[in-house]
PDB file of N, CA and C in Angstrom:
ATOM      1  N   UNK A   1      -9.853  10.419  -7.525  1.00  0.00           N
ATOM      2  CA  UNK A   1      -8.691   9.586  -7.425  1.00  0.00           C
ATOM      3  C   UNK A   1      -8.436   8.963  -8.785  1.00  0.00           C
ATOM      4  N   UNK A   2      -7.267   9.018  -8.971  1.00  0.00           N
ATOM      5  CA  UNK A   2      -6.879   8.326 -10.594  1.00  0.00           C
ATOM      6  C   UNK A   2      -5.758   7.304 -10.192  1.00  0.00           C
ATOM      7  N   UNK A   3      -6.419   5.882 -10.778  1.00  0.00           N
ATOM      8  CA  UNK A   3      -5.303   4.636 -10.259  1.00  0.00           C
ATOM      9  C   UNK A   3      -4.717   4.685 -11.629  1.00  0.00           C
ATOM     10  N   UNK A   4      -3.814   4.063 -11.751  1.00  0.00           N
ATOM     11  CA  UNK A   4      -2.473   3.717 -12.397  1.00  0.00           C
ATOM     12  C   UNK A   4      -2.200   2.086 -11.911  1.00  0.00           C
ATOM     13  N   UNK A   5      -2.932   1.736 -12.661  1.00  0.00           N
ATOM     14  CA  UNK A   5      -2.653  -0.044 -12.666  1.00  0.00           C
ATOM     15  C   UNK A   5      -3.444  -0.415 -11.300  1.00  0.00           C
ATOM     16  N   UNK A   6      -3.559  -1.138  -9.786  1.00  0.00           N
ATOM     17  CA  UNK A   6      -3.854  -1.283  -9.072  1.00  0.00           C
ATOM     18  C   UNK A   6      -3.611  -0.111  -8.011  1.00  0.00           C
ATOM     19  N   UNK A   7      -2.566   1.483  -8.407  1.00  0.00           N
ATOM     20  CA  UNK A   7      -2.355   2.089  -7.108  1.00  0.00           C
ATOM     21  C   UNK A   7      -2.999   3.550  -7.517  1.00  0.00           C
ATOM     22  N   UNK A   8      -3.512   4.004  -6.644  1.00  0.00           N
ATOM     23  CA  UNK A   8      -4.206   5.342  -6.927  1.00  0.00           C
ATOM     24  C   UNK A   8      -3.576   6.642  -5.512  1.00  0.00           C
ATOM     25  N   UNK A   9      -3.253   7.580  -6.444  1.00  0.00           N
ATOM     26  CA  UNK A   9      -3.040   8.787  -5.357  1.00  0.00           C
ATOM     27  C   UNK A   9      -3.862  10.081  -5.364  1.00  0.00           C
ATOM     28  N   UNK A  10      -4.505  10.152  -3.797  1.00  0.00           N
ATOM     29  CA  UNK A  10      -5.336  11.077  -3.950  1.00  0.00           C
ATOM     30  C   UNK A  10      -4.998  12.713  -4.094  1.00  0.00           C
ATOM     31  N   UNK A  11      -6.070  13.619  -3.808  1.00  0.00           N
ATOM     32  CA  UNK A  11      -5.413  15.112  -3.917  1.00  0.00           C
ATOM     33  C   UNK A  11      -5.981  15.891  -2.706  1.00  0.00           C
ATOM     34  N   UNK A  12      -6.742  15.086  -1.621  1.00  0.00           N
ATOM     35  CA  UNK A  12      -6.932  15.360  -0.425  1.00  0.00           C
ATOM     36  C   UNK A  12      -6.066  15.589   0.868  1.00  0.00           C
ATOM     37  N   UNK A  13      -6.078  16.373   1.226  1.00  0.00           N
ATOM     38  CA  UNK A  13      -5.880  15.974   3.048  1.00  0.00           C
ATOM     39  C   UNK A  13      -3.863  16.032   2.654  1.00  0.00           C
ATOM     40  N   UNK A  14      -3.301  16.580   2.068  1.00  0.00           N
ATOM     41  CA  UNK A  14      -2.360  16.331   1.621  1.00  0.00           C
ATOM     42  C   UNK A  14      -1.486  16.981   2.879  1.00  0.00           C
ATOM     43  N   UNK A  15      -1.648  18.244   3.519  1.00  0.00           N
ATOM     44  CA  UNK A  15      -1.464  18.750   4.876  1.00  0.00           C
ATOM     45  C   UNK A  15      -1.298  17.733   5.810  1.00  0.00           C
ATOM     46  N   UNK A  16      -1.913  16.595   5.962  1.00  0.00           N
ATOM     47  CA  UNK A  16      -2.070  15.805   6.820  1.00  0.00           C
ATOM     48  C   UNK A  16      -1.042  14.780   6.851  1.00  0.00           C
ATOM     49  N   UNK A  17      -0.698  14.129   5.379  1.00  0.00           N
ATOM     50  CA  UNK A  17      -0.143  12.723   5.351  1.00  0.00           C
ATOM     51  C   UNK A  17      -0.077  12.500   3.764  1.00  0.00           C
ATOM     52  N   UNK A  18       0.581  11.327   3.946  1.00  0.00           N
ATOM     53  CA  UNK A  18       0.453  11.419   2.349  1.00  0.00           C
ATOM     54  C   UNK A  18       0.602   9.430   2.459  1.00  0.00           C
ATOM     55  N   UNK A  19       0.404   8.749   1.308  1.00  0.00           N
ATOM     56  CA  UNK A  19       0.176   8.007   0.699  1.00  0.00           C
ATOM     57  C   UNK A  19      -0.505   6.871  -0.267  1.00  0.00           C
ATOM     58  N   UNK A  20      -0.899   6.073  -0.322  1.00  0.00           N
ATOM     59  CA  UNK A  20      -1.237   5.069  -1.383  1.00  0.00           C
ATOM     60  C   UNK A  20      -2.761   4.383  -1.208  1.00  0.00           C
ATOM     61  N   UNK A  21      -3.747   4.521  -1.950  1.00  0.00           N
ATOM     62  CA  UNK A  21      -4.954   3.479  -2.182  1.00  0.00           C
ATOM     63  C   UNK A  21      -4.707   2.865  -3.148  1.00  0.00           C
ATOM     64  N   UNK A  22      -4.635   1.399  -3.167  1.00  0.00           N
ATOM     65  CA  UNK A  22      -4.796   0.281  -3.855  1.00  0.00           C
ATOM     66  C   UNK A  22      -6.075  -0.622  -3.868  1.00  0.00           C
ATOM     67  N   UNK A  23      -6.700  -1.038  -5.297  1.00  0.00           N
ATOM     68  CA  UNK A  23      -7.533  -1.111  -5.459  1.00  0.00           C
ATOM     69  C   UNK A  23      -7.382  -2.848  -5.938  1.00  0.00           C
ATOM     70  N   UNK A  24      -7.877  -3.509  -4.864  1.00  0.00           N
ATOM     71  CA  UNK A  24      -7.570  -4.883  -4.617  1.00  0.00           C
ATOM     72  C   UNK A  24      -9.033  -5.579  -4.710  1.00  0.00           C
ATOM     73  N   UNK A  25      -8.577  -7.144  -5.304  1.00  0.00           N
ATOM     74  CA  UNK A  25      -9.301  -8.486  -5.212  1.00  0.00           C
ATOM     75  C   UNK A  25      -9.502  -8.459  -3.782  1.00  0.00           C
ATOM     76  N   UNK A  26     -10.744  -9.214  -3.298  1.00  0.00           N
ATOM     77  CA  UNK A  26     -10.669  -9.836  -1.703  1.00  0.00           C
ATOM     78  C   UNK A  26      -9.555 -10.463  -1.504  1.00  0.00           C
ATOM     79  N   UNK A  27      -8.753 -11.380  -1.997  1.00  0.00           N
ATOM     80  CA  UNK A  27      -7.789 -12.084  -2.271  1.00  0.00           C
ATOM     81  C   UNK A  27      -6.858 -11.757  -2.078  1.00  0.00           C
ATOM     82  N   UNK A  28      -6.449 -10.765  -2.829  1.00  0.00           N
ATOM     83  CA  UNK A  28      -5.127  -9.761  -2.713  1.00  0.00           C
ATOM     84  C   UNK A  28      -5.166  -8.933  -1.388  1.00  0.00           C
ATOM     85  N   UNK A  29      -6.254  -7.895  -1.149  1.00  0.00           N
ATOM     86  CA  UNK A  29      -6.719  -7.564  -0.163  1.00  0.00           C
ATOM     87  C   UNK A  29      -6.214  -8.386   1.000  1.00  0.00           C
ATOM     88  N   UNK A  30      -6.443  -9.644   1.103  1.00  0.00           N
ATOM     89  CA  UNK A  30      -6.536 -10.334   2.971  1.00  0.00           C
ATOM     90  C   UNK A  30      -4.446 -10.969   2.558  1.00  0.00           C
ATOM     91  N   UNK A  31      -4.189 -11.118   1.632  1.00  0.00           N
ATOM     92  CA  UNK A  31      -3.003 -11.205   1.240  1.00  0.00           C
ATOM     93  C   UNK A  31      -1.892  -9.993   1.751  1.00  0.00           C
ATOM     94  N   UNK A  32      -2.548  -8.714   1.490  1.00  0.00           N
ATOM     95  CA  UNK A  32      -1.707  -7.105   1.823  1.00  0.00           C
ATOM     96  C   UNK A  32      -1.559  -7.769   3.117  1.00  0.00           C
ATOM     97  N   UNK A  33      -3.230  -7.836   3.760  1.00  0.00           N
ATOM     98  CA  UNK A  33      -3.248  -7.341   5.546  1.00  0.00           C
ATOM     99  C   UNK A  33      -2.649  -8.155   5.926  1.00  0.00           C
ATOM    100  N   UNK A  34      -2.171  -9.275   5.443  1.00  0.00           N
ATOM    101  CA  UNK A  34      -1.257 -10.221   6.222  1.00  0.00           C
ATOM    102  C   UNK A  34      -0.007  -9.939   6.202  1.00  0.00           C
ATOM    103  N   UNK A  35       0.726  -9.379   5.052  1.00  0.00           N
ATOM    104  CA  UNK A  35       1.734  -8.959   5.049  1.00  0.00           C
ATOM    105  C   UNK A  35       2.404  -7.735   5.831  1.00  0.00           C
ATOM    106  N   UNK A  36       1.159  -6.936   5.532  1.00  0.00           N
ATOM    107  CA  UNK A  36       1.423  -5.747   7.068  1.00  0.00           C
ATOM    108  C   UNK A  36       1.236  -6.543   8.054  1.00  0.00           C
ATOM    109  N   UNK A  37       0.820  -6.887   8.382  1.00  0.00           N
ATOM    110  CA  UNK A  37       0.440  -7.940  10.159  1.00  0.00           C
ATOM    111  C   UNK A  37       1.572  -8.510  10.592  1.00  0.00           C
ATOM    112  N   UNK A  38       2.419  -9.103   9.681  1.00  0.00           N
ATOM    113  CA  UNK A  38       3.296 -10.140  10.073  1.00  0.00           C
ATOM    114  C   UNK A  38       4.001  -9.735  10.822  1.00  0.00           C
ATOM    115  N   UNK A  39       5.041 -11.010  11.090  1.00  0.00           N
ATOM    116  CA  UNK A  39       5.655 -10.736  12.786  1.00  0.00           C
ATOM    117  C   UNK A  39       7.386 -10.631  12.388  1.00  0.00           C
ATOM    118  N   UNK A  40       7.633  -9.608  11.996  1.00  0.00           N
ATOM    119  CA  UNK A  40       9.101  -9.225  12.003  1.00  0.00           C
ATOM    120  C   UNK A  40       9.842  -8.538  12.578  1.00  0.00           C
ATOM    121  N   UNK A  41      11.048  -8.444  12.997  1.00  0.00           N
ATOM    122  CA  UNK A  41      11.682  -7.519  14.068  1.00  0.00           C
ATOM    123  C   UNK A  41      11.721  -5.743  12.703  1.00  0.00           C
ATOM    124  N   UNK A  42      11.547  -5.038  13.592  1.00  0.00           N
ATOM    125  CA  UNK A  42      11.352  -3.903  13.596  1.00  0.00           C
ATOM    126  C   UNK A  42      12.332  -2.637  14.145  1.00  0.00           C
ATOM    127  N   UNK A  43      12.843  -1.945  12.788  1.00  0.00           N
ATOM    128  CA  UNK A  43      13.721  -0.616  13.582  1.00  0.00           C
ATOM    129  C   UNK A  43      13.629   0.171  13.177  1.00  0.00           C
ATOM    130  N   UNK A  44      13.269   0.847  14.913  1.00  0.00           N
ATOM    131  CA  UNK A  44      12.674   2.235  15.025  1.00  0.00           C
ATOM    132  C   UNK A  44      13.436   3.275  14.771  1.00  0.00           C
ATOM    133  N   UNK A  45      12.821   4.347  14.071  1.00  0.00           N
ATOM    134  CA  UNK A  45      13.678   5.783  13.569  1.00  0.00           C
ATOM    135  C   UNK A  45      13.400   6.778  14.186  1.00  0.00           C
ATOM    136  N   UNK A  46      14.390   7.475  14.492  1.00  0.00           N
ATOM    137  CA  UNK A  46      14.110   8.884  15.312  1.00  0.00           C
ATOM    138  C   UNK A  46      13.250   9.522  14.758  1.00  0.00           C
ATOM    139  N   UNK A  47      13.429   9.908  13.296  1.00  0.00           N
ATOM    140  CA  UNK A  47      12.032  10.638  12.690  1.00  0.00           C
ATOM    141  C   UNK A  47      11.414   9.584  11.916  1.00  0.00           C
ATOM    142  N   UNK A  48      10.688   8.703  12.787  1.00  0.00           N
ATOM    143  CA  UNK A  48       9.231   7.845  12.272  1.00  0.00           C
ATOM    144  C   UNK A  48       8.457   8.518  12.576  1.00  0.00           C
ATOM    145  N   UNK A  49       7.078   8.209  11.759  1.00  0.00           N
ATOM    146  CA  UNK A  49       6.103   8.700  11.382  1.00  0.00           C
ATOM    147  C   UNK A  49       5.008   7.783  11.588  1.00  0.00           C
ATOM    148  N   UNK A  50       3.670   8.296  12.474  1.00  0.00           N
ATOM    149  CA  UNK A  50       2.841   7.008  12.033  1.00  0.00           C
ATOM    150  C   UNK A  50       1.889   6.559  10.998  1.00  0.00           C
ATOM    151  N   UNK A  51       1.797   5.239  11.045  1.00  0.00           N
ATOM    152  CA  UNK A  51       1.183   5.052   9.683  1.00  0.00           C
ATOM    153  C   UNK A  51      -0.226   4.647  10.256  1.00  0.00           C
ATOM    154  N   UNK A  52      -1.083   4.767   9.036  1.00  0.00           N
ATOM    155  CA  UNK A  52      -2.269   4.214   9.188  1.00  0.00           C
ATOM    156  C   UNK A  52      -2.569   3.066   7.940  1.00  0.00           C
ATOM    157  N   UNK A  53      -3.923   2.165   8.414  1.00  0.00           N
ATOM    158  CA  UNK A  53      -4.294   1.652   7.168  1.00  0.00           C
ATOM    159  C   UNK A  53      -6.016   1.766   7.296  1.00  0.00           C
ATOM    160  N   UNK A  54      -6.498   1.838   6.285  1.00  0.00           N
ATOM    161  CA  UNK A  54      -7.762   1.539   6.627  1.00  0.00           C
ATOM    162  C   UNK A  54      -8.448   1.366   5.227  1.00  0.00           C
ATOM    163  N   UNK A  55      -9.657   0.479   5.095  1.00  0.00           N
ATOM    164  CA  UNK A  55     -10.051  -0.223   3.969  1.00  0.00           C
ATOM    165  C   UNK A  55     -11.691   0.275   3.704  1.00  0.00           C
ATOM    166  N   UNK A  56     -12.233  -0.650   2.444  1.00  0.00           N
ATOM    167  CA  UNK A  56     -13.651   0.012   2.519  1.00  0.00           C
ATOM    168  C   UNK A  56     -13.868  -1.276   0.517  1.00  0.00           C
ATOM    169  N   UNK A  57     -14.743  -1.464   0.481  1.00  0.00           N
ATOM    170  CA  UNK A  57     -15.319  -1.969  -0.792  1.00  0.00           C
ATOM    171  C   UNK A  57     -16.873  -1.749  -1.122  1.00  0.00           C
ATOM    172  N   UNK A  58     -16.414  -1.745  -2.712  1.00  0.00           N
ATOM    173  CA  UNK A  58     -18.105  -1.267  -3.517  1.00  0.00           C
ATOM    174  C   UNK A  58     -18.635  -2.782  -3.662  1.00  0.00           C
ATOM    175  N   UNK A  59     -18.237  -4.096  -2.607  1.00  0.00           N
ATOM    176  CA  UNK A  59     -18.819  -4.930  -3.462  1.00  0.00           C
ATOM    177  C   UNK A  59     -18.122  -5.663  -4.049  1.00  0.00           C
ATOM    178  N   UNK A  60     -17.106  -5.380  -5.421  1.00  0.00           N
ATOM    179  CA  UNK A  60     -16.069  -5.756  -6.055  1.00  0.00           C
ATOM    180  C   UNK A  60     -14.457  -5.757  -5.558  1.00  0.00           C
ATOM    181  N   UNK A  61     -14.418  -4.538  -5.464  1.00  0.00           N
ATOM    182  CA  UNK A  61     -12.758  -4.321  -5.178  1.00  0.00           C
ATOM    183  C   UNK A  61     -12.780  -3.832  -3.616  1.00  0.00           C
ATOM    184  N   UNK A  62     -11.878  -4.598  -3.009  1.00  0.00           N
ATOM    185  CA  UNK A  62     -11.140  -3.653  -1.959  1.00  0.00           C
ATOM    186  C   UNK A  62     -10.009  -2.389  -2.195  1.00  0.00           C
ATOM    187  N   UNK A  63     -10.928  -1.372  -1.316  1.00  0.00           N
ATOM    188  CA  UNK A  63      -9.816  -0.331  -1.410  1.00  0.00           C
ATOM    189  C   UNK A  63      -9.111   0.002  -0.345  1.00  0.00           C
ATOM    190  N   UNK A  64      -7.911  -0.209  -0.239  1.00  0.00           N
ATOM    191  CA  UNK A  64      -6.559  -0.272   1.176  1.00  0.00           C
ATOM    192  C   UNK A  64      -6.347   0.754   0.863  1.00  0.00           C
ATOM    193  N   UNK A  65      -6.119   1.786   1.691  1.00  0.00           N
ATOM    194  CA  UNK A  65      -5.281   2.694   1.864  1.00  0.00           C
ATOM    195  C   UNK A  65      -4.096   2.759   2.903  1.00  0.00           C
ATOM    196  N   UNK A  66      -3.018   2.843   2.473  1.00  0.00           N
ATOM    197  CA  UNK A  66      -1.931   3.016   3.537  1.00  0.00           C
ATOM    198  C   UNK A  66      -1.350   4.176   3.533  1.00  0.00           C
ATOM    199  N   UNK A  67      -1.140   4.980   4.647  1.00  0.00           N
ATOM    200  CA  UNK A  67      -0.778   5.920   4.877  1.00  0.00           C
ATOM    201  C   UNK A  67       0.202   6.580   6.190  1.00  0.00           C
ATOM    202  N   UNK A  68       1.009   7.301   5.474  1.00  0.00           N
ATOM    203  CA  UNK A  68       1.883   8.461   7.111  1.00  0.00           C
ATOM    204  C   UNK A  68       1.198   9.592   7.563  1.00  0.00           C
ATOM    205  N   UNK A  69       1.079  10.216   8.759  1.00  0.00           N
ATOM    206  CA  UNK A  69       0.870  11.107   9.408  1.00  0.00           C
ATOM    207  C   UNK A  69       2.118  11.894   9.349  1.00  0.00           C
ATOM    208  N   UNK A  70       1.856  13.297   8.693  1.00  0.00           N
ATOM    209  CA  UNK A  70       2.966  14.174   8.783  1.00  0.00           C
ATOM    210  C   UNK A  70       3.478  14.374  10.173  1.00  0.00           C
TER     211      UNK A  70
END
């Protein structure tokens, strides 16, 4: 994976989905998940896609990944 400032794109699984790992402070990190979390009205698209998120750290940085399911 090669980041570019805080965002990194991988070369995996590309068949599958595609999008973004960001390589975050704890700080920033619980900052994202709140911002995805929040409570806003929402509109749905005929061709939506679902997303995923899921996280992981060495210790130092959180790494978020957000992602679509083709």
């Amino acid at each position: 994976m090669k980041f570019e400032g805080n965002a990194g794109d991988g070369t995996t699984h590309l068949n599958e989905g595609s999008g973004n790992v960001y390589k975050l402070t704890l700080q920033e990190a619980k900052d994202r998940l709140a911002w995805l979390q929040r409570d806003v009205p929402v509109q749905k698209s005929p061709n939506a896609k679902p997303f995923g998120v899921a996280s992981a750290t060495d210790g130092e940085f959180v790494y978020l990944a957000e992602y679509f399911f083709n």
